[in-house]
C-alpha atoms as a PDB file:
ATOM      1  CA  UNK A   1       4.897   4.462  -7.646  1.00  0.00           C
ATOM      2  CA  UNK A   2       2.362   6.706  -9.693  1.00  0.00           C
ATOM      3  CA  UNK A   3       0.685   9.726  -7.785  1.00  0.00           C
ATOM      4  CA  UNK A   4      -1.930   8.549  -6.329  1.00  0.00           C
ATOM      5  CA  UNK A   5      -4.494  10.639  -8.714  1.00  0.00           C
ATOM      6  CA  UNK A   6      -3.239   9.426 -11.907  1.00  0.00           C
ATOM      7  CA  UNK A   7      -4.036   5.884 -10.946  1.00  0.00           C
ATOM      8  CA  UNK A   8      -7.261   4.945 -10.599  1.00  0.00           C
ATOM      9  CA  UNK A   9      -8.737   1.563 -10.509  1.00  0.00           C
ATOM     10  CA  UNK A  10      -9.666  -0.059 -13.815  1.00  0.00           C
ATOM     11  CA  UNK A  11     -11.656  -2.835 -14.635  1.00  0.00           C
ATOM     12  CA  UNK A  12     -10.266  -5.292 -17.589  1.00  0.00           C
ATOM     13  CA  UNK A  13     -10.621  -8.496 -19.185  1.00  0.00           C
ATOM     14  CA  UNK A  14      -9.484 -11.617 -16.948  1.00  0.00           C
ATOM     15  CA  UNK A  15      -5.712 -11.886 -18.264  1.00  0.00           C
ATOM     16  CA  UNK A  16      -3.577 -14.739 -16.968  1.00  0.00           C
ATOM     17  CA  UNK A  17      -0.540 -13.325 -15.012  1.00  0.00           C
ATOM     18  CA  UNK A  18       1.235 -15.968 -17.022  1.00  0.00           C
ATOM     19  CA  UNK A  19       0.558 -14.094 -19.938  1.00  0.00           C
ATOM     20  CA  UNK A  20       1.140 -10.780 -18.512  1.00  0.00           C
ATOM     21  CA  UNK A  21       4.610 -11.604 -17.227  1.00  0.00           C
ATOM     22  CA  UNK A  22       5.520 -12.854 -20.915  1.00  0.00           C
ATOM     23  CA  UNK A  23       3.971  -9.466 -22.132  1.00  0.00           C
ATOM     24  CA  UNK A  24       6.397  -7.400 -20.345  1.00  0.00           C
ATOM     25  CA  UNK A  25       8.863  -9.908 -20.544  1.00  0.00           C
ATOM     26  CA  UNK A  26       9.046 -10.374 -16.167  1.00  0.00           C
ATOM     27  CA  UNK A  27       9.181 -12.648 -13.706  1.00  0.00           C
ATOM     28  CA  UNK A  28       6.646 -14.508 -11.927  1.00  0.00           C
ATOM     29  CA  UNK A  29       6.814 -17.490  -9.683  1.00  0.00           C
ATOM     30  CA  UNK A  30       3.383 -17.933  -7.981  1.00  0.00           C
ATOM     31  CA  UNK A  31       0.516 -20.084  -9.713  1.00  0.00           C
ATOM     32  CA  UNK A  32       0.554 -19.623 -13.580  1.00  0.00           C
ATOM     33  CA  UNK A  33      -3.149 -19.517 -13.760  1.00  0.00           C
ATOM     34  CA  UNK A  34      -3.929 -16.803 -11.297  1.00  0.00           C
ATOM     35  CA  UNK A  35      -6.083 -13.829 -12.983  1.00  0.00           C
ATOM     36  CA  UNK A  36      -6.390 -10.396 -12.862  1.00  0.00           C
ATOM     37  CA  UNK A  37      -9.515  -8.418 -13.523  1.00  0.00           C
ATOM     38  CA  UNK A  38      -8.134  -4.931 -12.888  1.00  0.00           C
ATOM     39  CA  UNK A  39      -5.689  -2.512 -12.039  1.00  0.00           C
ATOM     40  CA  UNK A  40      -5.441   0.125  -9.261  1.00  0.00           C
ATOM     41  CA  UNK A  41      -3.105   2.008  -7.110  1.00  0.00           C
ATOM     42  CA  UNK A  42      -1.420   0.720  -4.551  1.00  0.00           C
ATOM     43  CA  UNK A  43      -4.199   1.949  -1.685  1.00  0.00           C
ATOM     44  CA  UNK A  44      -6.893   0.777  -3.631  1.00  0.00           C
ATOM     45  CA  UNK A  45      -5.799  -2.802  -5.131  1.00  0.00           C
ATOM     46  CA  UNK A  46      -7.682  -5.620  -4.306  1.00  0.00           C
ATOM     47  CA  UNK A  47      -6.922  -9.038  -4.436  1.00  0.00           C
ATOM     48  CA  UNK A  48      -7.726  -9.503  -8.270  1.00  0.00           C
ATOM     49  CA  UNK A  49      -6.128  -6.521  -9.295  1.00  0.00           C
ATOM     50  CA  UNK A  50      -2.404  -5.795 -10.228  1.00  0.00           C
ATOM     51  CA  UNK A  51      -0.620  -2.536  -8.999  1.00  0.00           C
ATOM     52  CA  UNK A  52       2.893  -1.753  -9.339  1.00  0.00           C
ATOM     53  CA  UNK A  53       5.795  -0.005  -6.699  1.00  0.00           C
ATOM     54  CA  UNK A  54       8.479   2.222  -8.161  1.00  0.00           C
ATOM     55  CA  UNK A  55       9.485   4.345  -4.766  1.00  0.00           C
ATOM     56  CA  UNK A  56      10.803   3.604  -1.222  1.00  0.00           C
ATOM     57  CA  UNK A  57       8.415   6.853  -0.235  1.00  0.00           C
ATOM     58  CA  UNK A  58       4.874   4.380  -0.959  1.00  0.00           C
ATOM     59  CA  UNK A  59       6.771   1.243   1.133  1.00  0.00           C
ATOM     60  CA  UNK A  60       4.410   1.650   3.369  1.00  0.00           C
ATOM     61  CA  UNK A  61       1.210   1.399   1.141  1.00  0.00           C
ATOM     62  CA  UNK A  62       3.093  -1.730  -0.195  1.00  0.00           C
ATOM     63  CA  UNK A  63       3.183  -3.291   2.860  1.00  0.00           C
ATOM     64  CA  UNK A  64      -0.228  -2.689   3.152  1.00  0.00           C
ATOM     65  CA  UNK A  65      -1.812  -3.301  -0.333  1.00  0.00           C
ATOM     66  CA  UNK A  66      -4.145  -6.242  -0.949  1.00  0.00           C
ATOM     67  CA  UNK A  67      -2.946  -6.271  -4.708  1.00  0.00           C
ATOM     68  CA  UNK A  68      -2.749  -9.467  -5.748  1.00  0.00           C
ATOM     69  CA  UNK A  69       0.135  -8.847  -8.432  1.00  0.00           C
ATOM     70  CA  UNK A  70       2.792  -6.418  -8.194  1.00  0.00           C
ATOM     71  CA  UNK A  71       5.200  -5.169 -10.736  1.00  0.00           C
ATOM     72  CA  UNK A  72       8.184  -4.306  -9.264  1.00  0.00           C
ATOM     73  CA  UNK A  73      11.916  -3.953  -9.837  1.00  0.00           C
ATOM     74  CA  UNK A  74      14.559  -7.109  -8.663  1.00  0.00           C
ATOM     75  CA  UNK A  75      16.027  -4.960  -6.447  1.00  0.00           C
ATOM     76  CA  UNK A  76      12.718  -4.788  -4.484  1.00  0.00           C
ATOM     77  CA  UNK A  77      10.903  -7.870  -4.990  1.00  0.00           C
ATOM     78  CA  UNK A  78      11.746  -9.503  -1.723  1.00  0.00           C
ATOM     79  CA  UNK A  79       9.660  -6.741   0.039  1.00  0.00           C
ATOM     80  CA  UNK A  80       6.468  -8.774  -1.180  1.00  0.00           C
ATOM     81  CA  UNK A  81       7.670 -11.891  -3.084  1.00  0.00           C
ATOM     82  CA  UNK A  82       5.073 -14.127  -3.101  1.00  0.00           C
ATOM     83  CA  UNK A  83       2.937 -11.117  -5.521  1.00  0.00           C
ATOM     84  CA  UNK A  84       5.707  -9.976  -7.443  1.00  0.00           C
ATOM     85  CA  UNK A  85       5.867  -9.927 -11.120  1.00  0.00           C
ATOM     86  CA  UNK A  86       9.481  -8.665 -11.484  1.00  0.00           C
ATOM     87  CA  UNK A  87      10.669  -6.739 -14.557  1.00  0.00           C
ATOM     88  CA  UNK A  88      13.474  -4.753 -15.046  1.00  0.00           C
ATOM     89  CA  UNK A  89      11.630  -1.327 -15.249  1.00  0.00           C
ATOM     90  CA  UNK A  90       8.207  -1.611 -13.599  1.00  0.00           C
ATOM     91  CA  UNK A  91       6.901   1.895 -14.872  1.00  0.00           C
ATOM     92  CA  UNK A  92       7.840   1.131 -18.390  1.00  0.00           C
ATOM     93  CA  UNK A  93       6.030  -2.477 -17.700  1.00  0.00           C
ATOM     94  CA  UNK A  94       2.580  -1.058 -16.481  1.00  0.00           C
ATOM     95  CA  UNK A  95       1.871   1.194 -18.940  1.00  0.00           C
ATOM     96  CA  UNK A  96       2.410  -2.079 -21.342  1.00  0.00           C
ATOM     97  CA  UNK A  97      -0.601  -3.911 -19.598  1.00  0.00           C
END
């Protein structure tokens, strides 16, 4: 997960996460359609934004989090699967969106 200081939220264009998940070439199995309208940490998401977990040490803001999308890594996605986008290398990923 990104420090904390280096990600703060951001406003964008509504973006399917359909298209998103083709964008970064990931995973996700919730409702095509759904949009996003930002992006924040983990502490700060909100249900229309997308965040993204990297590292076991923020599991607990991840259990927490009201993101409504969340890039993460297969190896992690059952932690919150009915949010995840799932791509291979989640840091590389978010910096694409």
């Amino acid at each position: 997960m990104a420090d904390r200081h280096r990600v703060t939220r951001t406003s964008m264009e509504s973006v399917r996460v359909a298209d998103i998940a083709a964008a970064v070439r990931g995973t996700w199995h919730g409702d095509p359609e759904r949009l996003v309208t930002g992006v924040a940490a983990l502490h700060d998401a909100g249900p229309d934004d997308l965040s993204f977990y990297t590292d076991s040490r923020f599991r607990t803001e991840l259990s927490h989090t009201k993101a409504g999308v969340i890039v993460i890594a297969p190896a992690d996605a059952s932690l919150i699967h009915d949010r995840a986008l799932v791509v291979d290398r989640p840091r590389v990923a978010f910096r694409q969106i």
